[in-house]
C-alpha atoms as a PDB file:
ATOM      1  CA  UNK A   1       0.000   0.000   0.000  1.00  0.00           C
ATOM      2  CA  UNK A   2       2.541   2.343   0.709  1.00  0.00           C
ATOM      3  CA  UNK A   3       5.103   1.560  -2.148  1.00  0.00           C
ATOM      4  CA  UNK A   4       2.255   1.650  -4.884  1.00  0.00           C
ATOM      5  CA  UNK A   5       3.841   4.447  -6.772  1.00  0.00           C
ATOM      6  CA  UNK A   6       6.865   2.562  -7.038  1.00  0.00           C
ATOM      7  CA  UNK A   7       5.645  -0.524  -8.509  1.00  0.00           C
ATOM      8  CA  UNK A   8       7.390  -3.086  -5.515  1.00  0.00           C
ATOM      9  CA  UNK A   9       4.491  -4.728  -5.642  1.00  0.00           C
ATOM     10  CA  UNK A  10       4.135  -6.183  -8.898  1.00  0.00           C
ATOM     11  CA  UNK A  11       7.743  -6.748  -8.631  1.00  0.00           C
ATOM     12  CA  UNK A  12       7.224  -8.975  -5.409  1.00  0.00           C
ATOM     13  CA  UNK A  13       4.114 -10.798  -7.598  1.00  0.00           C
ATOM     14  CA  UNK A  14       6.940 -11.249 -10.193  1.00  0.00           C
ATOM     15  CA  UNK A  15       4.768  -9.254 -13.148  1.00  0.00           C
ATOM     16  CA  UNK A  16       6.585  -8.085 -16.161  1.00  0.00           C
ATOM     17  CA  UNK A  17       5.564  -5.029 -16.152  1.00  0.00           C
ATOM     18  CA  UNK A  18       6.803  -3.738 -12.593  1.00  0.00           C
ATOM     19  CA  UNK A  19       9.317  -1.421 -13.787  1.00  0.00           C
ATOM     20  CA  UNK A  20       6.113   1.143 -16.015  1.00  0.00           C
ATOM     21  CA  UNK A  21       5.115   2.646 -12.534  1.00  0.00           C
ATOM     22  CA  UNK A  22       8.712   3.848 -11.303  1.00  0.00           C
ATOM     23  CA  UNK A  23       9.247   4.506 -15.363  1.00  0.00           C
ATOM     24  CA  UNK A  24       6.264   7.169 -15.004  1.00  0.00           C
ATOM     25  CA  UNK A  25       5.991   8.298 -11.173  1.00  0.00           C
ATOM     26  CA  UNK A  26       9.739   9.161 -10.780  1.00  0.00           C
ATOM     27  CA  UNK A  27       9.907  11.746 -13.459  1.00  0.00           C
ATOM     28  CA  UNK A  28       6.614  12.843 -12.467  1.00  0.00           C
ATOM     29  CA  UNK A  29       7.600  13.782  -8.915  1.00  0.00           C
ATOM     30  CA  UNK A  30      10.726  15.368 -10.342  1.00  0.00           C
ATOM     31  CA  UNK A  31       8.944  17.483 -12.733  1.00  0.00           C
ATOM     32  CA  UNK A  32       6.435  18.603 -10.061  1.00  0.00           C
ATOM     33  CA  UNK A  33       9.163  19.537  -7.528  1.00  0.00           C
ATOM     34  CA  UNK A  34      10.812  21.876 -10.072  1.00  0.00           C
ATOM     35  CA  UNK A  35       7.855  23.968 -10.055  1.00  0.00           C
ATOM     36  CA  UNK A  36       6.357  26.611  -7.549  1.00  0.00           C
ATOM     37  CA  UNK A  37       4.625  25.316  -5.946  1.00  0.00           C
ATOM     38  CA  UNK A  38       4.940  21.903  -6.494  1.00  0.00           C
ATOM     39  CA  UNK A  39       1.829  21.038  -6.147  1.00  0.00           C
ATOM     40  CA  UNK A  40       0.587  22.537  -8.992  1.00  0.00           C
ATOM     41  CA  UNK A  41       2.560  21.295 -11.522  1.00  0.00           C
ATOM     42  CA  UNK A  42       1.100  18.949 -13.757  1.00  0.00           C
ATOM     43  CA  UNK A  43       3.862  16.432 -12.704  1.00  0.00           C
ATOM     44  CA  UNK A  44       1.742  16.373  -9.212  1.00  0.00           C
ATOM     45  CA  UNK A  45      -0.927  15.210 -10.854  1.00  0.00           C
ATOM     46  CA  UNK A  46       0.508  12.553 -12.676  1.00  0.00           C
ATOM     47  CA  UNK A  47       2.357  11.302  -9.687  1.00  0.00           C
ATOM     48  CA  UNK A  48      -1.598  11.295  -7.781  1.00  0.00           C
ATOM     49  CA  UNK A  49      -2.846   9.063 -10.503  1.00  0.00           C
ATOM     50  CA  UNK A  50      -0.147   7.058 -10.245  1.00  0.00           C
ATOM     51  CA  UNK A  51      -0.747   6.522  -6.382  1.00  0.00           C
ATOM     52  CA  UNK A  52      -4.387   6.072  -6.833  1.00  0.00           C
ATOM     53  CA  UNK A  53      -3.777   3.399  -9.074  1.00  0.00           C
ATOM     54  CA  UNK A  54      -1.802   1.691  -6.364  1.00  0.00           C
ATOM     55  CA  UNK A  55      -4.318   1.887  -4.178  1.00  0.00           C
ATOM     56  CA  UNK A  56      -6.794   0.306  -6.428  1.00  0.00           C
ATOM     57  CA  UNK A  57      -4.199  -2.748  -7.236  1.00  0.00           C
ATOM     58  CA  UNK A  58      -4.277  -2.937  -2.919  1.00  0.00           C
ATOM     59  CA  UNK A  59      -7.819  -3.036  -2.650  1.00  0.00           C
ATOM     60  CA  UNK A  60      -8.056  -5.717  -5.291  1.00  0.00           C
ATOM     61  CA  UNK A  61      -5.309  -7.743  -4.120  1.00  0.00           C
ATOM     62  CA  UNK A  62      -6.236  -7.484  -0.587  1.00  0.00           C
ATOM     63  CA  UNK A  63     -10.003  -8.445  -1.372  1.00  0.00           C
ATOM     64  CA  UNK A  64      -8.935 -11.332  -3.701  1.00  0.00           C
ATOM     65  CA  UNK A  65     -10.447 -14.715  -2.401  1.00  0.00           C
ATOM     66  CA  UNK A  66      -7.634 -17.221  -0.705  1.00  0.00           C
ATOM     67  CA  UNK A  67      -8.499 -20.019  -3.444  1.00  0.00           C
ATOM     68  CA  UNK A  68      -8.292 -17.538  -6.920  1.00  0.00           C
ATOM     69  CA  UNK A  69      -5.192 -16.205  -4.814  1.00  0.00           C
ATOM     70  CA  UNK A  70      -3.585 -19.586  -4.155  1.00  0.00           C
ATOM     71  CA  UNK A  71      -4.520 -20.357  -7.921  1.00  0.00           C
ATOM     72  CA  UNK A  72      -2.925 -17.600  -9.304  1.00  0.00           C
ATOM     73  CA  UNK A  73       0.557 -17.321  -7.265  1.00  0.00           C
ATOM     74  CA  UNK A  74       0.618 -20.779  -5.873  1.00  0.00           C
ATOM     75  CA  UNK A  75       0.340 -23.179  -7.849  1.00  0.00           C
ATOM     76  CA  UNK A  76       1.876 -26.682  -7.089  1.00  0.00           C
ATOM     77  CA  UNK A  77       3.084 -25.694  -3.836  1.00  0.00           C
ATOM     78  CA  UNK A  78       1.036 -26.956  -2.098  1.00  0.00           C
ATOM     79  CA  UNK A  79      -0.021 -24.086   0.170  1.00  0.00           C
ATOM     80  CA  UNK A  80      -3.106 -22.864   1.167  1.00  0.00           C
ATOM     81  CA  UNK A  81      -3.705 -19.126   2.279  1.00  0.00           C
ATOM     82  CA  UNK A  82      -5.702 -18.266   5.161  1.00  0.00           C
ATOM     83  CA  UNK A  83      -6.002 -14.462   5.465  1.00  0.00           C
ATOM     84  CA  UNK A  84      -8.755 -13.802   7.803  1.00  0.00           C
ATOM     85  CA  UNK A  85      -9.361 -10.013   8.616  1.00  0.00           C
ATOM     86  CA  UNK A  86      -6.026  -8.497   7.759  1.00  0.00           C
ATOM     87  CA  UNK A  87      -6.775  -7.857   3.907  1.00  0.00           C
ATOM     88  CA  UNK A  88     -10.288  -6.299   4.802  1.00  0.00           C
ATOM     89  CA  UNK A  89      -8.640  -3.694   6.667  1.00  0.00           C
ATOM     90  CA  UNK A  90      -5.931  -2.873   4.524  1.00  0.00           C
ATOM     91  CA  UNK A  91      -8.343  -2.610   2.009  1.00  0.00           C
ATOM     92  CA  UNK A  92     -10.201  -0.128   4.424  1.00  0.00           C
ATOM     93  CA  UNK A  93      -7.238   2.346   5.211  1.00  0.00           C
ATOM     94  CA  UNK A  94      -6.337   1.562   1.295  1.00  0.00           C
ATOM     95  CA  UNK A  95      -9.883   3.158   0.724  1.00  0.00           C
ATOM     96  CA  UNK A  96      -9.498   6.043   2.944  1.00  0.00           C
ATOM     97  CA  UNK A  97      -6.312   6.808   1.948  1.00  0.00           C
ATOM     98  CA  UNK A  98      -7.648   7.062  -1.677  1.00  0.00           C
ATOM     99  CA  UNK A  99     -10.187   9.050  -0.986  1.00  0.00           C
ATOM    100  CA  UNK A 100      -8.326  11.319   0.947  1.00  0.00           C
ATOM    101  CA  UNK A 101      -5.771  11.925  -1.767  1.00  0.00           C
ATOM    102  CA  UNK A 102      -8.355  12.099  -4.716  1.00  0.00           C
ATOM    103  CA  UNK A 103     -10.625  14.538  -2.760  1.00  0.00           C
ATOM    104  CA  UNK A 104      -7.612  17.169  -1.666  1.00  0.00           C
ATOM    105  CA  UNK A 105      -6.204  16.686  -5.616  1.00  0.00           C
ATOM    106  CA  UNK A 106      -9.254  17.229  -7.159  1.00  0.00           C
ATOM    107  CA  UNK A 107      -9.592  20.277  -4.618  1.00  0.00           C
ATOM    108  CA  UNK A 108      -6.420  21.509  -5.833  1.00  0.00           C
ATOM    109  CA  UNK A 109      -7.036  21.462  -9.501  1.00  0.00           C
ATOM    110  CA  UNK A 110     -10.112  23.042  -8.807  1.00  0.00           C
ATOM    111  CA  UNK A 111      -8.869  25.858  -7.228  1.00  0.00           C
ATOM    112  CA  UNK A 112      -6.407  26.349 -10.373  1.00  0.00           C
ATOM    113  CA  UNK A 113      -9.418  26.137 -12.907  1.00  0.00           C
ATOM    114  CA  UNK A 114     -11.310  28.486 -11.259  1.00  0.00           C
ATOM    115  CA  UNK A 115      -8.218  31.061 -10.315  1.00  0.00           C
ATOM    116  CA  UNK A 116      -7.134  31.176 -13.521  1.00  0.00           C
ATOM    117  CA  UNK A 117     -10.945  31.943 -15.416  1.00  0.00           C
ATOM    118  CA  UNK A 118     -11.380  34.477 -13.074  1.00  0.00           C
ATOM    119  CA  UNK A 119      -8.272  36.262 -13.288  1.00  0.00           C
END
């Protein structure tokens, strides 16, 4: 959950594809810090969709059911998961977390919109 933007955790489910987040979130962040202020740039709001993204994949993941899960990443080895209440609530502060960050960025770009039509 808290390495979305950096794509660890398709790297850790052994995807191919691990390496696009990182590819787009670090020169996102780096764009948006060369600004004033930062959070305005446009690389800010790259680097937000990026994270919300994330957060989606953790929701999913965590709210996957221990047979597809097993299926899908453990095949032959015999092992059976047995998750119990710890993916629900990472889910939950997953969701929160989301919200919280698509809310206040959406507020942000707001602002901008309306600042600059009025001015």
């Amino acid at each position: 959950m808290v390495t979305g933007w950096s794509g660890l955790h398709r790297l850790y489910l052994r995807s191919s594809l691990w390496w696009v987040y990182p590819m787009i979130s670090f020169p996102a962040i780096g764009w948006a810090l060369r600004g004033e202020p930062w959070f305005r740039q446009p690389g800010f709001f790259i680097f937000s969709l990026i994270v919300v993204i994330g957060l989606a994949e953790a929701i999913i993941t965590a709210l996957t059911p221990d047979e597809r899960w097993d299926q899908r990443h453990n095949p032959d080895s015999g092992r059976v998961s047995a998750n119990g209440w710890a993916p629900v609530l990472i889910a939950i502060g997953s969701l929160i977390v989301g919200a919280m960050l698509g809310m206040t960025v959406m507020a942000i770009a707001l602002e901008g919109f309306f600042l600059s039509r009025r001015g």
